[in-house]
Protein backbone atom coordinates (compact mmCIF):
# COMPACT_ATOMS: atom_id res chain seq x y z
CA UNK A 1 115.48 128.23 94.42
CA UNK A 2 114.25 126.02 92.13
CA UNK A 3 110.56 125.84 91.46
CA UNK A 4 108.40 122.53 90.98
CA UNK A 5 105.09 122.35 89.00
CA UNK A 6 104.44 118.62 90.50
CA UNK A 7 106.03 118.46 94.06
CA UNK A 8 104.24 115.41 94.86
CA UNK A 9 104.79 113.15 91.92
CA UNK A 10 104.35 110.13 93.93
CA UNK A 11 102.74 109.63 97.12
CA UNK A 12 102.72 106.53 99.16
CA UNK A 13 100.58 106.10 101.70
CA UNK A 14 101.01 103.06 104.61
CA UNK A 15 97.66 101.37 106.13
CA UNK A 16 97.47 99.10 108.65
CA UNK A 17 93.15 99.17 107.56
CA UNK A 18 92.51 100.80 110.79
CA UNK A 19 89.79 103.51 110.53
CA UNK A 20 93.48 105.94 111.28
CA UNK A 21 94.28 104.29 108.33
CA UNK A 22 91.46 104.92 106.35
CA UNK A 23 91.57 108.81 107.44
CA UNK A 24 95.24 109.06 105.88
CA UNK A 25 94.28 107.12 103.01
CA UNK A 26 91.62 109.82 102.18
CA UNK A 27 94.28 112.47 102.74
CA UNK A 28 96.42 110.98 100.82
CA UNK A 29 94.03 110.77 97.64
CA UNK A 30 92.64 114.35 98.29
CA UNK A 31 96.71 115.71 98.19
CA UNK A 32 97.21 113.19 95.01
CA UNK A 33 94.13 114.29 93.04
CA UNK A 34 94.89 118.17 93.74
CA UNK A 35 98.77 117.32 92.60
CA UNK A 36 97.99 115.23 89.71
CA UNK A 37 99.99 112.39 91.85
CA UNK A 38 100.28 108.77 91.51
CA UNK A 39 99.13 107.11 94.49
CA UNK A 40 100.94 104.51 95.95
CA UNK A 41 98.92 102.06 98.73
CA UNK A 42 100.89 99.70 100.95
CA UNK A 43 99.74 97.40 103.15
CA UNK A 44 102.63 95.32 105.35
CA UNK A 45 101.92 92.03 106.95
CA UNK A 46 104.56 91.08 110.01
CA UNK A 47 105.95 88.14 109.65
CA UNK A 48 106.30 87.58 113.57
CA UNK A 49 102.37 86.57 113.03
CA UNK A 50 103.39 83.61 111.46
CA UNK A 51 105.26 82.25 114.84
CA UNK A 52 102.00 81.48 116.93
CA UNK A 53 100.19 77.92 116.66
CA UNK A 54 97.23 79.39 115.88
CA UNK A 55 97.97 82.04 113.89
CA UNK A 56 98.61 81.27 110.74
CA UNK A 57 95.08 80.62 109.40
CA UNK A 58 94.00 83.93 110.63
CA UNK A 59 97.24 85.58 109.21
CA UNK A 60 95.91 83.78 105.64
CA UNK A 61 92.56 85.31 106.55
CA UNK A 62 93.69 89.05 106.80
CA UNK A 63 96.33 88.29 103.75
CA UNK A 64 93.02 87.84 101.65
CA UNK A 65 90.78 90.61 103.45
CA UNK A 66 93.74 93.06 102.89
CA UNK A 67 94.20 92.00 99.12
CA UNK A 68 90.27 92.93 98.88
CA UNK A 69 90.23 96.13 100.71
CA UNK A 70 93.22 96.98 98.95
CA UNK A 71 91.77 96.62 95.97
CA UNK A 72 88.54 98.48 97.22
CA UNK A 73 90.83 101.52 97.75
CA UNK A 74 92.44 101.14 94.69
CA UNK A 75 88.89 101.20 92.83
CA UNK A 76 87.68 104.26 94.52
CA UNK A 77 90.42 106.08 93.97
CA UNK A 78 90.25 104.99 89.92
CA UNK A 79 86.50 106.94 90.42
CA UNK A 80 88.20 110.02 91.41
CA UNK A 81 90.38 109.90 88.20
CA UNK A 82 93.69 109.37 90.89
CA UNK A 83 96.09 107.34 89.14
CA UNK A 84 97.10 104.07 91.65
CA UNK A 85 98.57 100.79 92.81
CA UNK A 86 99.03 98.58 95.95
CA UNK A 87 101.29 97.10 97.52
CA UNK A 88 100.91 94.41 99.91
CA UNK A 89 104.17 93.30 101.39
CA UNK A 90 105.42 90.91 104.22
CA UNK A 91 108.19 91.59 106.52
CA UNK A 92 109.32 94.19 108.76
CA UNK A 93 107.01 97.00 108.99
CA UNK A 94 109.58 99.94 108.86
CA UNK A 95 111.86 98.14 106.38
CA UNK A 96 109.14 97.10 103.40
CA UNK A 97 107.69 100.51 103.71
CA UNK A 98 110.64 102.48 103.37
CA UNK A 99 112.09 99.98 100.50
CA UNK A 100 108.46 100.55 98.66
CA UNK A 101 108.62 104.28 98.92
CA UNK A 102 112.85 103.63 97.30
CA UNK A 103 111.24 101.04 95.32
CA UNK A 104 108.60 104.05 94.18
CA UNK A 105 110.47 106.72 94.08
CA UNK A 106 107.63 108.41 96.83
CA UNK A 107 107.93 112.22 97.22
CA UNK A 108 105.72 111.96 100.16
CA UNK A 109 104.98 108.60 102.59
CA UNK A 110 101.80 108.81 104.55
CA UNK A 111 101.19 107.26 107.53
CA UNK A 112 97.84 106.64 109.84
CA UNK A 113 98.94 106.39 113.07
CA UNK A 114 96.10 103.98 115.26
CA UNK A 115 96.36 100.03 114.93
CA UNK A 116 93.11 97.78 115.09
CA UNK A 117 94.12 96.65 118.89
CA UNK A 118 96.28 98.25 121.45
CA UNK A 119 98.74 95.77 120.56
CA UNK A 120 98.57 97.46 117.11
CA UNK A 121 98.65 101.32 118.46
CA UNK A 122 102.03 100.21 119.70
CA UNK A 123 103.24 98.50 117.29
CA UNK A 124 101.96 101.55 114.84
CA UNK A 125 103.53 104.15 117.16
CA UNK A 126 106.87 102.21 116.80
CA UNK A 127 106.66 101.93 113.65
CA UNK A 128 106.14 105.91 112.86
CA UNK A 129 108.94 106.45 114.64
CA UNK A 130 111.18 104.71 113.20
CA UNK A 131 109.93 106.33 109.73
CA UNK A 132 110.03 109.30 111.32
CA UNK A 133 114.64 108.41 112.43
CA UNK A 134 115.13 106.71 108.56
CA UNK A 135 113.09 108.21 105.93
């Protein structure tokens, strides 16, 4: 069997900004400061936003609140000496996730599992299961 020193050499961990999300962001930075781990933060916007009238300036809206709590997290996690970058895609939920932990090369995806709204616990649920079929 062989043995590993760093099992976890990357970690990427997928927030929706929920307070679930938060909660397996904190996780994820305890289990990449013990490893020595570079942390990997990823934030996906769906597209399918984009299709209502009166979406899209809200959709711009959370674009530039995610870019700034994205970059919160990344701060924070400087101060515990974890290093760490975001990601903030758009697309397909399941898709730009598991491409960023390829795109990574991610030992370990972490996932929060409670959207903002109950639209978003769905959409959340579906999403961690298809992770759960593909990665």
């Amino acid at each position: 069997m062989k043995r590993y020193d760093q099992p976890f050499k990357t970690i990427a961990v997928a927030t929706d900004m929920s307070e679930a999300g938060s909660s397996a962001v904190s996780y994820a930075q305890s289990i990449s400061k013990t490893y020595h781990s570079t942390l990997i933060l990823m934030h996906v916007i769906d597209p399918l936003a984009y299709a209502f009238p009166d979406g899209a300036p809200g959709i711009l809206n959370a674009n530039q609140a995610a870019r700034a709590e994205l970059s919160r997290l990344e701060d924070e996690a400087r101060q515990h000496g974890i290093p760490v970058h975001s990601v903030l895609e758009s697309g397909v939920v399941c898709e730009r996730i598991l491409q960023s932990v390829q795109d990574h090369n991610a030992d370990l995806l972490i996932l929060g599992t409670r959207g903002k709204t109950e639209a978003g616990r769905m959409a959340l649920g579906t999403v961690a299961r298809q992770l759960l079929v593909r990665a």
